[in-house]
C-alpha atoms as a PDB file:
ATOM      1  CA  UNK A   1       5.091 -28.036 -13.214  1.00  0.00           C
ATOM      2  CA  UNK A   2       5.331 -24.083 -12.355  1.00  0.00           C
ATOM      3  CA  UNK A   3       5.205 -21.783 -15.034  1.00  0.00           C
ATOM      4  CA  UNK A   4       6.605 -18.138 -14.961  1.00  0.00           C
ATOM      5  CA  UNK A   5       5.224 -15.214 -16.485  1.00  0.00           C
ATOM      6  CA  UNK A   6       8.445 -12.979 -17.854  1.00  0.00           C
ATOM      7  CA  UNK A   7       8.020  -9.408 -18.733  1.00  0.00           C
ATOM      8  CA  UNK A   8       9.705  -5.939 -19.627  1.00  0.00           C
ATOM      9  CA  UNK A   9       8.235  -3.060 -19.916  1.00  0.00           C
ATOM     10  CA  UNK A  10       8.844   0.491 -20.772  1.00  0.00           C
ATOM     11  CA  UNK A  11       6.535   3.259 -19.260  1.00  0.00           C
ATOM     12  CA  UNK A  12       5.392   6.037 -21.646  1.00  0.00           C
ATOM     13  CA  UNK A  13       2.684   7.131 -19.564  1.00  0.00           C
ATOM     14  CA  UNK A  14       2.624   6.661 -15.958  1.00  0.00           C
ATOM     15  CA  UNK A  15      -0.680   7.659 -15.175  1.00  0.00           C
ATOM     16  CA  UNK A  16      -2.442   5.327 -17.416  1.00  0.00           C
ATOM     17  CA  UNK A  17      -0.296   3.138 -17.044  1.00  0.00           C
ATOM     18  CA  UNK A  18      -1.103   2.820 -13.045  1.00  0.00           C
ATOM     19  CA  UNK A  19      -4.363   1.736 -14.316  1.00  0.00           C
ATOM     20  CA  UNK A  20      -3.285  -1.297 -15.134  1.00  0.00           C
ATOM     21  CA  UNK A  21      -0.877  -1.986 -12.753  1.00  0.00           C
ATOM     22  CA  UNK A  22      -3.620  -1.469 -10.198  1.00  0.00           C
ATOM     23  CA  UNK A  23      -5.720  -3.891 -11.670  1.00  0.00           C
ATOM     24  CA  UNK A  24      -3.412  -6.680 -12.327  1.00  0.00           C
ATOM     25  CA  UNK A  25      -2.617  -8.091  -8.702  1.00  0.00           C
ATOM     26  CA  UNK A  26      -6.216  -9.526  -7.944  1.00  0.00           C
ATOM     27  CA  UNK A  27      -6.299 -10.504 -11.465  1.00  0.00           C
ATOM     28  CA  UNK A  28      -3.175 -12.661 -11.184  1.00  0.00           C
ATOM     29  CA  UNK A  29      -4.425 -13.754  -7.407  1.00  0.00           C
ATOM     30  CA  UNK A  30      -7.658 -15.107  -9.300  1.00  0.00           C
ATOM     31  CA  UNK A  31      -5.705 -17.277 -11.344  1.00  0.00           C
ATOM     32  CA  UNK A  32      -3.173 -18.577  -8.454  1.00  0.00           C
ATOM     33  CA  UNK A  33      -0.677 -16.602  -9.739  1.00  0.00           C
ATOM     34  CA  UNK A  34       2.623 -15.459  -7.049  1.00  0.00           C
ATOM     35  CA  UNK A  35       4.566 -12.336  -8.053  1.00  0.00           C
ATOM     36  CA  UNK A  36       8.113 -12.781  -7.438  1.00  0.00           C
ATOM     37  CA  UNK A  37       9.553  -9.953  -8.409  1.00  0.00           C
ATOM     38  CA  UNK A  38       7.697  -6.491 -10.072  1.00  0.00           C
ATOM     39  CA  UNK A  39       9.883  -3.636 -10.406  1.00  0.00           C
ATOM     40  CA  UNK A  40      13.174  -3.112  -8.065  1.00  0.00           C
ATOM     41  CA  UNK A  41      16.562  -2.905  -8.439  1.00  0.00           C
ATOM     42  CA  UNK A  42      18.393  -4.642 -11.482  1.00  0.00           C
ATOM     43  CA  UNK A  43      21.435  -4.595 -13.762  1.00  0.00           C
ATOM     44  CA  UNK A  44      21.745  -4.998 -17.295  1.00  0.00           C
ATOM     45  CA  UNK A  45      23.811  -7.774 -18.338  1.00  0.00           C
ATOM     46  CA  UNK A  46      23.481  -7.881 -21.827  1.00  0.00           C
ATOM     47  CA  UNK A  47      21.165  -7.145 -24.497  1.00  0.00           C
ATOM     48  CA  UNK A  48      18.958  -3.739 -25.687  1.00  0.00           C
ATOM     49  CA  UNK A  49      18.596  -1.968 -22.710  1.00  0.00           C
ATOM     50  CA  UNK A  50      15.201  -0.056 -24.021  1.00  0.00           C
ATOM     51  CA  UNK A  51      13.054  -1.546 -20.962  1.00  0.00           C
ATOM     52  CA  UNK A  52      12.978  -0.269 -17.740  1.00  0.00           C
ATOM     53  CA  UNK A  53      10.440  -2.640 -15.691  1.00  0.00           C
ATOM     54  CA  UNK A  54      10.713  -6.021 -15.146  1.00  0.00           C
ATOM     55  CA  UNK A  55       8.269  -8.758 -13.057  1.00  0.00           C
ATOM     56  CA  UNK A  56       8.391 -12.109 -12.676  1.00  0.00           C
ATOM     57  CA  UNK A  57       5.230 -14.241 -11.848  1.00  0.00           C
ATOM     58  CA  UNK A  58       5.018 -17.798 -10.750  1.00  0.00           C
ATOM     59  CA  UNK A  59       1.883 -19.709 -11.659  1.00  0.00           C
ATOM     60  CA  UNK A  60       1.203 -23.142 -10.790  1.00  0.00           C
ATOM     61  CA  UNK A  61       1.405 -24.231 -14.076  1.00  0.00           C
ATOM     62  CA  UNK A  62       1.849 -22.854 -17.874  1.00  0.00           C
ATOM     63  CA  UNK A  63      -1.844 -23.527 -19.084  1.00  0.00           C
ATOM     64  CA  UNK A  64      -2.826 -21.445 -15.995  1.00  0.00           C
ATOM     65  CA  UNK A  65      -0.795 -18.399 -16.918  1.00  0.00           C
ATOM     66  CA  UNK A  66      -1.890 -18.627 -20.426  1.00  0.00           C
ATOM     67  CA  UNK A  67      -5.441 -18.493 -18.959  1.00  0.00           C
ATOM     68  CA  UNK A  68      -4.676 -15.387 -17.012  1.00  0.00           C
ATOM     69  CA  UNK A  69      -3.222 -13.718 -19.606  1.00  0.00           C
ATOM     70  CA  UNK A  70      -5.723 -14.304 -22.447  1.00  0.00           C
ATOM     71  CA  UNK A  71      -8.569 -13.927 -19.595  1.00  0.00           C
ATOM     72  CA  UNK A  72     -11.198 -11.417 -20.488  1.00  0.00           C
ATOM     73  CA  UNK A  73     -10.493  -9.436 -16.786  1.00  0.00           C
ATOM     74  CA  UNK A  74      -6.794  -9.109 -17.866  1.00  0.00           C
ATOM     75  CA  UNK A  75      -7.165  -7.627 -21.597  1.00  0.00           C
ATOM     76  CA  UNK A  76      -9.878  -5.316 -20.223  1.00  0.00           C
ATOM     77  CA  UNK A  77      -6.744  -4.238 -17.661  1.00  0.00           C
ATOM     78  CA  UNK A  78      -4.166  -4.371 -19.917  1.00  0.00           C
ATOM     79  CA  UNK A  79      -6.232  -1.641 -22.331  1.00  0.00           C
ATOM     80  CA  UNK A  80      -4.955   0.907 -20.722  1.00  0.00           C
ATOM     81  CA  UNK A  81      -1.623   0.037 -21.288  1.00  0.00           C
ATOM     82  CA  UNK A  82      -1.814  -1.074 -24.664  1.00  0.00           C
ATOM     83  CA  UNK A  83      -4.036   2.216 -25.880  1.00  0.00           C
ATOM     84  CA  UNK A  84      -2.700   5.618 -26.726  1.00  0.00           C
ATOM     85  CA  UNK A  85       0.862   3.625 -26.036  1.00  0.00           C
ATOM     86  CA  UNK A  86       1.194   4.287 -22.595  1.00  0.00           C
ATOM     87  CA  UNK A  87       3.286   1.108 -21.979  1.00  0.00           C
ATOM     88  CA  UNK A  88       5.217  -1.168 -24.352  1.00  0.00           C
ATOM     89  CA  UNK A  89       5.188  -4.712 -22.904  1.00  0.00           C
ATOM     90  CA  UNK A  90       7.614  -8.112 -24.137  1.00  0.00           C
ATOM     91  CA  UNK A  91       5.723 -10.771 -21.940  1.00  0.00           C
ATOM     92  CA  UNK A  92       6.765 -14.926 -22.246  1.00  0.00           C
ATOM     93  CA  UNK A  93       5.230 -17.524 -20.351  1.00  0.00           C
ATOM     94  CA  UNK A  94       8.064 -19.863 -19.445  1.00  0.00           C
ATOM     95  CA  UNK A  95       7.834 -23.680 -17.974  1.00  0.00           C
ATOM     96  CA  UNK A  96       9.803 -24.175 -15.040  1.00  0.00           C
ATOM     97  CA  UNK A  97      11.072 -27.454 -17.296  1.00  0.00           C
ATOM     98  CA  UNK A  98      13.134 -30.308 -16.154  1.00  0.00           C
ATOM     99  CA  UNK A  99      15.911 -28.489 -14.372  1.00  0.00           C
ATOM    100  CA  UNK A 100      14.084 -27.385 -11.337  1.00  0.00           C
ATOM    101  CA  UNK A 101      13.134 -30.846 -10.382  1.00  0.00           C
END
């Protein structure tokens, strides 16, 4: 059953934070990983509206997003983000669940 990788994120640092985001889409590929949606238009509906970046991943299923995210080549990525706080990050992986069936 799919899986979706949810996050929001809020820039502090754009340049490291391009480090990572540079990284990320072969990473993801590796894994079998689809984005759906990274950055782009949106409207907040409800909620804190501290975040400013949203993406939305598709994997093929939730162990293999899991796998992607806890995957060595991802957290060595993702260190640029998380040092120095250039980026603060909410990330979920989500089954699809019976609904989409």
């Amino acid at each position: 059953m799919p899986a979706y990788w949810l996050a929001r994120s809020l820039i502090n640092d754009p340049v490291a934070y391009k480090r990572y985001t540079d990284q990320v889409p072969g990473i993801i590929e590796k894994f079998g990983g689809k984005v759906l949606a990274r950055g782009g238009r949106y409207q907040f509906m409800e909620g804190p509206e501290k975040f400013q970046r949203f993406v939305v991943i598709e994997f093929p299923d939730l162990e293999t997003g899991v796998a992607c995210f806890t995957s060595d080549d991802y957290n060595e990525a993702a260190r640029h983000r998380r040092e120095n706080g250039a980026g603060e990050v909410e990330t979920v992986i989500l089954e699809a669940g019976e609904f989409t069936k």
